[in-house]
C-alpha atoms as a PDB file:
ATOM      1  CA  UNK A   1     126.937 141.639  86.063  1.00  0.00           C
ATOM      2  CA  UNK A   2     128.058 140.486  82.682  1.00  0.00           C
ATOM      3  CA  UNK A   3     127.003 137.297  80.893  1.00  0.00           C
ATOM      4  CA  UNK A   4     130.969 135.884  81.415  1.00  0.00           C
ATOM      5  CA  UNK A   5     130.694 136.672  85.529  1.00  0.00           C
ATOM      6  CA  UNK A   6     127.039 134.899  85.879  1.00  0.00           C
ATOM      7  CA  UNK A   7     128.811 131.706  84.083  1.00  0.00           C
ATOM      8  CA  UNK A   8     131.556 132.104  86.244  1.00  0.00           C
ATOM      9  CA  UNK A   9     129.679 131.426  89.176  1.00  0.00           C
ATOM     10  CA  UNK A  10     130.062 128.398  90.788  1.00  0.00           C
ATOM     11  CA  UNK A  11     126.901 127.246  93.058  1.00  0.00           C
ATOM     12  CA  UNK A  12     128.086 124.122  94.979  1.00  0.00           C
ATOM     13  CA  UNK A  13     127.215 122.250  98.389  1.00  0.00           C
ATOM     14  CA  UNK A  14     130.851 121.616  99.081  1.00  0.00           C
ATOM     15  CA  UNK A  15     133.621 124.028  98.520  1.00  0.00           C
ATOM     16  CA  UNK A  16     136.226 121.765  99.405  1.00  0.00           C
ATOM     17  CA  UNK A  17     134.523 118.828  97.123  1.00  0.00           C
ATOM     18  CA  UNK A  18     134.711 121.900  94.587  1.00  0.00           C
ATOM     19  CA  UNK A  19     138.546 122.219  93.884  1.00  0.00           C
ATOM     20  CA  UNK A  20     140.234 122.016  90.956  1.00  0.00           C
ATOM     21  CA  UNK A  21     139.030 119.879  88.068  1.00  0.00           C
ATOM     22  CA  UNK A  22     135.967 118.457  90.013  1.00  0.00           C
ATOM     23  CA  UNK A  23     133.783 121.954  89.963  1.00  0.00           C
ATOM     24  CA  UNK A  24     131.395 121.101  87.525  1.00  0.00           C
ATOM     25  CA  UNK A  25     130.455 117.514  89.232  1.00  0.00           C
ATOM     26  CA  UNK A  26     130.097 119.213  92.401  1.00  0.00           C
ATOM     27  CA  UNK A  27     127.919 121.391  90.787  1.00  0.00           C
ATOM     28  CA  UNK A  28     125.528 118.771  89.464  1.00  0.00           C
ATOM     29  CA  UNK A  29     125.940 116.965  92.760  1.00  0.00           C
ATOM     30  CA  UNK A  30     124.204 120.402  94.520  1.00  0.00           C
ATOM     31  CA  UNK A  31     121.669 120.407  91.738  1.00  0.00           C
ATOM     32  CA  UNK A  32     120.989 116.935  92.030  1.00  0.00           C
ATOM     33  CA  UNK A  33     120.638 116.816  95.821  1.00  0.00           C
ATOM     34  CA  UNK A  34     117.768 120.027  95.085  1.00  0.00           C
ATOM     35  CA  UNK A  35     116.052 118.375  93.156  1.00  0.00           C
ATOM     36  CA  UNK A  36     116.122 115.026  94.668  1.00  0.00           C
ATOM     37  CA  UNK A  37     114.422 116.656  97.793  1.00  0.00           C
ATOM     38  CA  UNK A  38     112.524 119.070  95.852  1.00  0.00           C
ATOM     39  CA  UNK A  39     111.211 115.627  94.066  1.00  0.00           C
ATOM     40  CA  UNK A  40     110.649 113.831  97.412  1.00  0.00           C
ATOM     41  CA  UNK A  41     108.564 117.100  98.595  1.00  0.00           C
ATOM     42  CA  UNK A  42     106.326 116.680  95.702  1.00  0.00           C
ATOM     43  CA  UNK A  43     105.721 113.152  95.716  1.00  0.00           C
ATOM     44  CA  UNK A  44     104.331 112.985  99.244  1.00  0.00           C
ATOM     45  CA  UNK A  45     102.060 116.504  98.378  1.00  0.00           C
ATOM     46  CA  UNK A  46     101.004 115.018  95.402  1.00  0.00           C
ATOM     47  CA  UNK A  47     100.188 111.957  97.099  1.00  0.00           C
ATOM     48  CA  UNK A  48      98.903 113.717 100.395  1.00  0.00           C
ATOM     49  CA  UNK A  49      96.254 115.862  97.864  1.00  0.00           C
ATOM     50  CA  UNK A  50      95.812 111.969  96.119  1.00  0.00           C
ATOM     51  CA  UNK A  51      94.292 111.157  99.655  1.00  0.00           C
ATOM     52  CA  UNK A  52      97.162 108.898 101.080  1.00  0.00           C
ATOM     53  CA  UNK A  53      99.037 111.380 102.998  1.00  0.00           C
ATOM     54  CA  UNK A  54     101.061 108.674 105.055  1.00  0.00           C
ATOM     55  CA  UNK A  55     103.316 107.466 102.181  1.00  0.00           C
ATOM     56  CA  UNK A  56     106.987 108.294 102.576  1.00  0.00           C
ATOM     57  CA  UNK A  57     108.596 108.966  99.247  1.00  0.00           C
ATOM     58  CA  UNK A  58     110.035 105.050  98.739  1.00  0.00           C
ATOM     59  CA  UNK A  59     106.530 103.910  99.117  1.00  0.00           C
ATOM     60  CA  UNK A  60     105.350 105.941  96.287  1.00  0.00           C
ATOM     61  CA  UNK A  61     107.796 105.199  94.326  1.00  0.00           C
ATOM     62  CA  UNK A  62     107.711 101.163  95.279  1.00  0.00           C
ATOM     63  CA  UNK A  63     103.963 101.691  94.905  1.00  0.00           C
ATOM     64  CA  UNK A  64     104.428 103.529  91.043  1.00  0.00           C
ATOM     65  CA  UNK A  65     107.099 100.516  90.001  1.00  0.00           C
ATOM     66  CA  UNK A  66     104.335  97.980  91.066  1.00  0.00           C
ATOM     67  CA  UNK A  67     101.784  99.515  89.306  1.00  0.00           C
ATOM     68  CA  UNK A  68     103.723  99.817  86.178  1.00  0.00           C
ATOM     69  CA  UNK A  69     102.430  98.166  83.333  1.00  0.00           C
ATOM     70  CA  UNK A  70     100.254  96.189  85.686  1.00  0.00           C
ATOM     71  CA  UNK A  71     102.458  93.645  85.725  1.00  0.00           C
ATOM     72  CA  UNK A  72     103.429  91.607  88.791  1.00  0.00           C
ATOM     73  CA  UNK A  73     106.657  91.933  90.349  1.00  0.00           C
ATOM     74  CA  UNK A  74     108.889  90.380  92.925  1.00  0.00           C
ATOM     75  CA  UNK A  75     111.076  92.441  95.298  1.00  0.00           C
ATOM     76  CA  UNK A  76     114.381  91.576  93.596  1.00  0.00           C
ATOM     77  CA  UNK A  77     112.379  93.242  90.470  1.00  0.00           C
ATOM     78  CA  UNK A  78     111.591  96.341  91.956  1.00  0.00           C
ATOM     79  CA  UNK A  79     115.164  96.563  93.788  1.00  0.00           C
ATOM     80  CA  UNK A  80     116.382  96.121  90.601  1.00  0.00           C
ATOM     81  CA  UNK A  81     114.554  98.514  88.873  1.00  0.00           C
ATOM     82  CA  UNK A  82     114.476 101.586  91.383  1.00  0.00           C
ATOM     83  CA  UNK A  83     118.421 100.945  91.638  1.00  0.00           C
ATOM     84  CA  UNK A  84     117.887 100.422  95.717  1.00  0.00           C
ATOM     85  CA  UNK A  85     120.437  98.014  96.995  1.00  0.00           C
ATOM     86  CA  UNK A  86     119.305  97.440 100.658  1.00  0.00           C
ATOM     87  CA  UNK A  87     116.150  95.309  99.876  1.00  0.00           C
ATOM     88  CA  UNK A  88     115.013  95.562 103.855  1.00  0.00           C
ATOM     89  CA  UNK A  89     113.638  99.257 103.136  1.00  0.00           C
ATOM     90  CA  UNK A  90     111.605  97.938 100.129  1.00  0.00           C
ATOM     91  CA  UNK A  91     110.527  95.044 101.535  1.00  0.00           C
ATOM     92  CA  UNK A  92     109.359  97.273 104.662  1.00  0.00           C
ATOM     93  CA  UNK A  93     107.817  99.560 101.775  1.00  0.00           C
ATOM     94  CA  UNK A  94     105.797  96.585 100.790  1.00  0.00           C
ATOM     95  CA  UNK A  95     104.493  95.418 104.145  1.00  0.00           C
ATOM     96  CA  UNK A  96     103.325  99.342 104.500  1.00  0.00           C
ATOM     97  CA  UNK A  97     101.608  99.097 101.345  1.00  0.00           C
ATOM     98  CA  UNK A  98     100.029  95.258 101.458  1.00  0.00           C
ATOM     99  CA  UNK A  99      98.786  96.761 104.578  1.00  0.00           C
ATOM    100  CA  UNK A 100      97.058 100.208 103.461  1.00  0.00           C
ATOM    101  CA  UNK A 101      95.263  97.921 100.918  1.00  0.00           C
ATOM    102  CA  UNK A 102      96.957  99.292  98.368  1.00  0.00           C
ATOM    103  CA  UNK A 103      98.964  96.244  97.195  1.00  0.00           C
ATOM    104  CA  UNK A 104      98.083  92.545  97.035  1.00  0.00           C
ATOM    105  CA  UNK A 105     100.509  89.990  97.063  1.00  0.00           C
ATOM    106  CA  UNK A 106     100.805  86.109  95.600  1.00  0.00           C
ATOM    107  CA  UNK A 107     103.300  83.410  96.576  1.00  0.00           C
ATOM    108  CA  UNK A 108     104.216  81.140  93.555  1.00  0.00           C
ATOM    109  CA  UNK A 109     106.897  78.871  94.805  1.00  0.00           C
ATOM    110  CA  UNK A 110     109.127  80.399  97.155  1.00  0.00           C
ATOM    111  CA  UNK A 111     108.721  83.937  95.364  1.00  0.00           C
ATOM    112  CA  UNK A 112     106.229  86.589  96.299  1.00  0.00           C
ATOM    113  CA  UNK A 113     104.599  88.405  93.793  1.00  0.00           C
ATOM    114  CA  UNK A 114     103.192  91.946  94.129  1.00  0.00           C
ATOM    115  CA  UNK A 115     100.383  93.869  92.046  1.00  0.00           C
ATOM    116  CA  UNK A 116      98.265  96.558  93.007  1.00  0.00           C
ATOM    117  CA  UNK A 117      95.266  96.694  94.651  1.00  0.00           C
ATOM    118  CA  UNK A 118      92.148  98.151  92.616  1.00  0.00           C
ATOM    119  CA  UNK A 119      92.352 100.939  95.664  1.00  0.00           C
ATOM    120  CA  UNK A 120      96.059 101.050  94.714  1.00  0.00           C
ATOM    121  CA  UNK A 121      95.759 101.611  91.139  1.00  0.00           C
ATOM    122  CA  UNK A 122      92.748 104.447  91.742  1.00  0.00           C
ATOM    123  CA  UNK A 123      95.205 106.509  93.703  1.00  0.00           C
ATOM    124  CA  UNK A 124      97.309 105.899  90.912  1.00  0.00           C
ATOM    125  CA  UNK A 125      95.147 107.598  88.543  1.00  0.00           C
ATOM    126  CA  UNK A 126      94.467 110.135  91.220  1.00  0.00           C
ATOM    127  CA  UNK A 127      98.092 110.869  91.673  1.00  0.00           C
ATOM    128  CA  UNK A 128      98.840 111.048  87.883  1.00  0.00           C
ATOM    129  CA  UNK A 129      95.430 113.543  87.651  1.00  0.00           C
ATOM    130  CA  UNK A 130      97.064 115.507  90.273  1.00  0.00           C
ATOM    131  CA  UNK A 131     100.479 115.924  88.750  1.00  0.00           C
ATOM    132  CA  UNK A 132      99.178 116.720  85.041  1.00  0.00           C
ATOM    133  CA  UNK A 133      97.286 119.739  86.845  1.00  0.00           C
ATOM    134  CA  UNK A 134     100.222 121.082  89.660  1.00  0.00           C
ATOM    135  CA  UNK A 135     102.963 119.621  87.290  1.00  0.00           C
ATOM    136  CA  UNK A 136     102.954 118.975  83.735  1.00  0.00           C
ATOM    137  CA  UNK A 137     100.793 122.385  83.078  1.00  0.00           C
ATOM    138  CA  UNK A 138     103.521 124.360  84.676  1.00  0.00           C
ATOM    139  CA  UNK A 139     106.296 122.823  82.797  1.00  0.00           C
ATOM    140  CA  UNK A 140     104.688 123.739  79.386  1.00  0.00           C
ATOM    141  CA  UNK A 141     105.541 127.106  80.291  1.00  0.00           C
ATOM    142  CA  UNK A 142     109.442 126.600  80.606  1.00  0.00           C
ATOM    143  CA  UNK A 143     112.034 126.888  78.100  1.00  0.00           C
ATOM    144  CA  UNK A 144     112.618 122.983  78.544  1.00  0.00           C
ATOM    145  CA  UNK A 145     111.337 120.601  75.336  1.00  0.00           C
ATOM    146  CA  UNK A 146     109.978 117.238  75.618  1.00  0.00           C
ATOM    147  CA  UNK A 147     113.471 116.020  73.587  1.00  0.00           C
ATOM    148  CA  UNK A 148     115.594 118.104  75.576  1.00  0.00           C
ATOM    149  CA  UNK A 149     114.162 116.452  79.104  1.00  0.00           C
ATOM    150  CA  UNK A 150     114.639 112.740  77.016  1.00  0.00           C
ATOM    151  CA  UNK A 151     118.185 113.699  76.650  1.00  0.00           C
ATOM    152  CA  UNK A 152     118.318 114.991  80.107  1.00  0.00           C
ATOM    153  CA  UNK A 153     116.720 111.471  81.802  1.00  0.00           C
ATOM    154  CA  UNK A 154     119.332 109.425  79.481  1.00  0.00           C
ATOM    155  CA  UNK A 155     122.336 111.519  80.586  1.00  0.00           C
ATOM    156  CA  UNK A 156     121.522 110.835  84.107  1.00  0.00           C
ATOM    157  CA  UNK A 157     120.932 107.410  83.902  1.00  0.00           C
ATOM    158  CA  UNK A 158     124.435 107.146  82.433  1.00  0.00           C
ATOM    159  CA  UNK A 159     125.591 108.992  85.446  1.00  0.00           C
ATOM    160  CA  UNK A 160     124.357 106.585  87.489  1.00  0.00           C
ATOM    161  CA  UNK A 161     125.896 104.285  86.001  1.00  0.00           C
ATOM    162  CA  UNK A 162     129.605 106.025  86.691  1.00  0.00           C
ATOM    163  CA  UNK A 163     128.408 106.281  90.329  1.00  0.00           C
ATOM    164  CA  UNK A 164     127.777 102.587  90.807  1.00  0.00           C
ATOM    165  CA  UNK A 165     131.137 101.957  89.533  1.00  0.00           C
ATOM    166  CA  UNK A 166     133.017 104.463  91.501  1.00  0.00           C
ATOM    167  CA  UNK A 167     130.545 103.058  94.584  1.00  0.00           C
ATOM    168  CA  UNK A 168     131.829  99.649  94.235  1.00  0.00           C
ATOM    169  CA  UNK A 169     135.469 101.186  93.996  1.00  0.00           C
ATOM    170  CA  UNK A 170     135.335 102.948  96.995  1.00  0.00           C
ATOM    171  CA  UNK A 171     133.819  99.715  98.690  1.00  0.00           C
ATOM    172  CA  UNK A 172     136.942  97.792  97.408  1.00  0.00           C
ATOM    173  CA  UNK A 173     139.307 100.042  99.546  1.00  0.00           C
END
């Protein structure tokens, strides 16, 4: 197969999403929906070998955000932050977590403020230990640079960014 006929190839979830001009999105769309669950598999087997193997994937993230910069947040904060706009699942997130001991939590006023737990922030460390050994060794193999995945991570965030306007669009229809 010649170089021309490989980068002919379209590999997409949705033929009929596929047609026309909107081939490359739908493209990106399949590649993005790989490695979202690809992403959500290695969370929980990260966190599983961490010793916490009951943590659906929004709990680790919810329990990452908290733990970031170990600085207290509220759950408008990390709604905000993760991009999640139905606040029930991270609230629900939060109970699991206050719960496993892995999160403590501080009312001030009528807000509630969330931190992690020193058990919380020890699986932390155990997660991130985990992931420089299954993870980030592995990567330094691939043809990817540390400026190319920058530019990668900004270029999706400013996709995200087109998809929350074309989601409130489609919501004013």
């Amino acid at each position: 197969m010649t170089a021309n006929a490989k980068d002919a190839r379209r590999i997409v979830s949705s033929r009929h999403l596929a047609e026309g001009d909107g081939w490359e999105l739908s493209e990106l769309e399949f590649g993005m929906i790989i490695v979202f669950n690809a992403f959500s598999r290695w969370m929980m087997r990260c966190m599983s070998a961490s010793g916490q193997p009951d943590l659906s994937p929004l709990d680790i993230l919810i329990l990452h955000n908290v733990n970031h910069r170990s600085r207290d947040k509220r759950l408008s904060d990390i709604c905000f932050l993760l991009n999640i706009e139905d606040s029930h699942t991270v609230n629900y997130a939060l109970r699991k977590l206050l719960k496993a001991g892995l999160l403590a939590s501080e009312k001030r006023g009528k807000e509630v403020f969330y931190r992690t737990s020193p058990e919380g922030v020890a699986l932390c460390e155990a997660y991130r230990d985990i992931r420089r050994q299954c993870l980030l060794d592995g990567l330094a193999s691939t043809d990817i640079s540390g400026p190319e995945m920058r530019d990668l991570a900004r270029n999706l965030r400013a996709l995200s960014g087109h998809y929350d306007q074309a989601s409130r669009a489609a919501a004013s229809l």
